[in-house]
N, C-alpha and C. Protein backbone atom coordinates (compact mmCIF):
# COMPACT_ATOMS: atom_id res chain seq x y z
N UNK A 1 -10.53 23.51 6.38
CA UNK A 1 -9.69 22.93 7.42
C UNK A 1 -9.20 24.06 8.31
N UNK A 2 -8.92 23.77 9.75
CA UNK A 2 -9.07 24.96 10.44
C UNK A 2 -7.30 25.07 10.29
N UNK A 3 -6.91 25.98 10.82
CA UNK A 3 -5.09 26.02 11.19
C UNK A 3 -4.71 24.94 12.47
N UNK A 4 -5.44 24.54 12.97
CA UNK A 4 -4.95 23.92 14.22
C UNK A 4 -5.13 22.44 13.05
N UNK A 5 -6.36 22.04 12.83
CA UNK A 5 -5.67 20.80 12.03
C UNK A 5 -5.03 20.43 10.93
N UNK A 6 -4.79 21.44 10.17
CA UNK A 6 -3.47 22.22 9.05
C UNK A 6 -1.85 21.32 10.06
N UNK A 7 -2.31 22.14 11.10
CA UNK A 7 -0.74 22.49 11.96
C UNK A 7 -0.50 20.71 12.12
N UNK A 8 -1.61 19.73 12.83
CA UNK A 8 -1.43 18.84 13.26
C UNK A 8 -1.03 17.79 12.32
N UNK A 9 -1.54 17.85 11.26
CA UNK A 9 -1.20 17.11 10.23
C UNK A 9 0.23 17.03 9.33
N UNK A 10 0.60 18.35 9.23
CA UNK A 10 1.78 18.39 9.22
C UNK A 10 3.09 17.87 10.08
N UNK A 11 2.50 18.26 11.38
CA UNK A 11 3.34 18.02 12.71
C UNK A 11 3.69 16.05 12.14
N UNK A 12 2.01 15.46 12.28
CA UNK A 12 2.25 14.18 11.90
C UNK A 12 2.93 13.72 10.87
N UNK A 13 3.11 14.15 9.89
CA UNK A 13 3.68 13.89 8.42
C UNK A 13 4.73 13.98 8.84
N UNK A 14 5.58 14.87 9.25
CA UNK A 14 6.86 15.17 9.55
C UNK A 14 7.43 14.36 10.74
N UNK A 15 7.00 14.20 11.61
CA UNK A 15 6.85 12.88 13.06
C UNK A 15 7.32 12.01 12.09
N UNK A 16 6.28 11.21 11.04
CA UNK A 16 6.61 9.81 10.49
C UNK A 16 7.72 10.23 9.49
N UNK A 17 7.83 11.02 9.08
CA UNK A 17 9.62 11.15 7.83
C UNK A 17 10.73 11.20 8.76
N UNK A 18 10.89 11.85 10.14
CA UNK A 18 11.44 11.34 10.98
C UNK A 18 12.17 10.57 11.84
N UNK A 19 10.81 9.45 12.37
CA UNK A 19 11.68 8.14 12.79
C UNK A 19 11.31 6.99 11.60
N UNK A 20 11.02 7.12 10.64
CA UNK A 20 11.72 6.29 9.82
C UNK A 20 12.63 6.63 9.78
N UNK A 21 13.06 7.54 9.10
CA UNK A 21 14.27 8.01 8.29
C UNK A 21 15.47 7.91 9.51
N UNK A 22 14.84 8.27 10.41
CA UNK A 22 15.93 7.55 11.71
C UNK A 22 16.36 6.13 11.55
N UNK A 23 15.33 5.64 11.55
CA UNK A 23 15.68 4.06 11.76
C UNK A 23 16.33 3.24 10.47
N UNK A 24 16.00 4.14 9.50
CA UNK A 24 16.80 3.60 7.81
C UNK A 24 18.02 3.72 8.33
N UNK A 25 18.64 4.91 8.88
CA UNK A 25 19.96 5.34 9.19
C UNK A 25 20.27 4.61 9.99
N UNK A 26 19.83 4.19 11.08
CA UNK A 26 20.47 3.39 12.14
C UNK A 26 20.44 1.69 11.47
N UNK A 27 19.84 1.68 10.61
CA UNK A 27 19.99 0.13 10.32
C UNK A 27 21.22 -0.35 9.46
N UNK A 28 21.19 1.00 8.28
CA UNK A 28 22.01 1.11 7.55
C UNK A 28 23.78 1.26 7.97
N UNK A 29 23.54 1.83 9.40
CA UNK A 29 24.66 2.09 10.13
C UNK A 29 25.37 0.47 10.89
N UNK A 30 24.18 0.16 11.15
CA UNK A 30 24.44 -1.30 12.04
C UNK A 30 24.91 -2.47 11.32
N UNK A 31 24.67 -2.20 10.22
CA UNK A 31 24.66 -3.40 9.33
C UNK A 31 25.81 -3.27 8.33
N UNK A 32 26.63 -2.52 8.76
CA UNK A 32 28.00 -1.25 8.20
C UNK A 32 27.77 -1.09 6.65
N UNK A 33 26.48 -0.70 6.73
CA UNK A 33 27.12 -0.50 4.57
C UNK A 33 26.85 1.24 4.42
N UNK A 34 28.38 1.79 5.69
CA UNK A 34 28.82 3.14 5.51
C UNK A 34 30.22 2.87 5.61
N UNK A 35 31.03 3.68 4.79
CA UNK A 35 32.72 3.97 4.95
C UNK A 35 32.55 5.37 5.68
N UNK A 36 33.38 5.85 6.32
CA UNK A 36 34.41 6.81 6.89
C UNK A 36 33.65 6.99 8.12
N UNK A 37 34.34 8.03 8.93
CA UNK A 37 33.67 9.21 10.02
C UNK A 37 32.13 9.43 10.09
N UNK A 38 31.78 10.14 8.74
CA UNK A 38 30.80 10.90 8.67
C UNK A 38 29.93 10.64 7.55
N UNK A 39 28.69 10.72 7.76
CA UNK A 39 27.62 10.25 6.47
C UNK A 39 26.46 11.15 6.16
N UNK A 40 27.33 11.76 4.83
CA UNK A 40 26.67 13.12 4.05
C UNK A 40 25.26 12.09 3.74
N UNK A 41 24.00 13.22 4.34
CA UNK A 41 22.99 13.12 3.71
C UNK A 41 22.05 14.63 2.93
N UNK A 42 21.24 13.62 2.62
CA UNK A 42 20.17 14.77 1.32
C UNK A 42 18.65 14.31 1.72
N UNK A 43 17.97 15.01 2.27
CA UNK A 43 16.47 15.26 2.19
C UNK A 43 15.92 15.89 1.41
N UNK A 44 15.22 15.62 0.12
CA UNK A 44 14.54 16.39 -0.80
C UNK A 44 12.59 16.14 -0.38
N UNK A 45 12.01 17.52 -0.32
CA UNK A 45 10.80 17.68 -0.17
C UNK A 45 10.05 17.79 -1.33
N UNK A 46 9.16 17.07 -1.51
CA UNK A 46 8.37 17.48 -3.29
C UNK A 46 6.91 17.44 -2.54
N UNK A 47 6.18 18.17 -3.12
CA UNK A 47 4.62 17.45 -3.31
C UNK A 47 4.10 17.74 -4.71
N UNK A 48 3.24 17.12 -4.70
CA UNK A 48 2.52 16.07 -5.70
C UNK A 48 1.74 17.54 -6.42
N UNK A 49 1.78 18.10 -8.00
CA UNK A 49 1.03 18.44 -8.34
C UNK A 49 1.45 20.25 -8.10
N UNK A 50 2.63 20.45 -7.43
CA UNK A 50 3.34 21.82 -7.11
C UNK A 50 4.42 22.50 -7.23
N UNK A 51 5.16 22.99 -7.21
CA UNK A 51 6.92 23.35 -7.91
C UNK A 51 7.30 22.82 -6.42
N UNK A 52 6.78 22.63 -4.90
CA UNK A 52 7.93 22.74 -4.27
C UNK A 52 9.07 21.34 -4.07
N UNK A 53 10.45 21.75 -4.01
CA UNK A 53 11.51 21.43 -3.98
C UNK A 53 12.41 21.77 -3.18
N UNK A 54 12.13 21.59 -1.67
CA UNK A 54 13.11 21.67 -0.98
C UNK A 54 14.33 20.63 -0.50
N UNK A 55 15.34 20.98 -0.52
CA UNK A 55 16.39 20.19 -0.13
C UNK A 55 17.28 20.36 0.98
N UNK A 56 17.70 19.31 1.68
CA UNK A 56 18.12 20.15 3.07
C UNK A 56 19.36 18.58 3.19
N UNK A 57 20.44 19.61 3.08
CA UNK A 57 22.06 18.92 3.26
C UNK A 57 22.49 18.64 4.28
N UNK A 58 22.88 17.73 5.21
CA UNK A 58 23.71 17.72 6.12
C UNK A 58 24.85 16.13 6.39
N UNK A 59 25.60 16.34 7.69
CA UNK A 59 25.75 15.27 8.04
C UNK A 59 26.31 14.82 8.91
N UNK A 60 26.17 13.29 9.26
CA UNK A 60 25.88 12.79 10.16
C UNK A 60 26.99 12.00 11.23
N UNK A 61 27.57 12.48 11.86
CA UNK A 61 28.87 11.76 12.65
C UNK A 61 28.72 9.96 13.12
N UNK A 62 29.11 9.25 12.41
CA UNK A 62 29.13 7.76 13.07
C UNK A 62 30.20 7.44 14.21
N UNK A 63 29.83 6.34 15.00
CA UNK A 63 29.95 5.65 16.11
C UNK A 63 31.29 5.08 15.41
């Protein structure tokens, strides 16, 4: 596989974890099943068959 379609595939993978994960949040938001200000989230990265485990904390200011 060359690096350019390495790069693109990734690009895509990450595109679709994205606006889903957008739109979980915005539904979840609309449909109020959040309390306070702000809504701590957690993204954990795994693949299949490898140690990696990334996790990435943040969060999110509501309307």
């Amino acid at each position: 596989m060359s690096e350019d379609a390495f790069n693109m595939s990734v690009r895509k993978f990450l595109k679709e974890v994205g606006v889903t994960s957008q739109r979980e949040i915005e539904e979840m938001v609309r449909e109020g099943r959040t309390g306070g200000k702000k809504l701590k989230v957690r993204m954990t990265l795994t693949a299949e068959g490898t140690d990696l485990n990334h996790v990435v904390d943040g969060e999110i200011e509501l309307p």
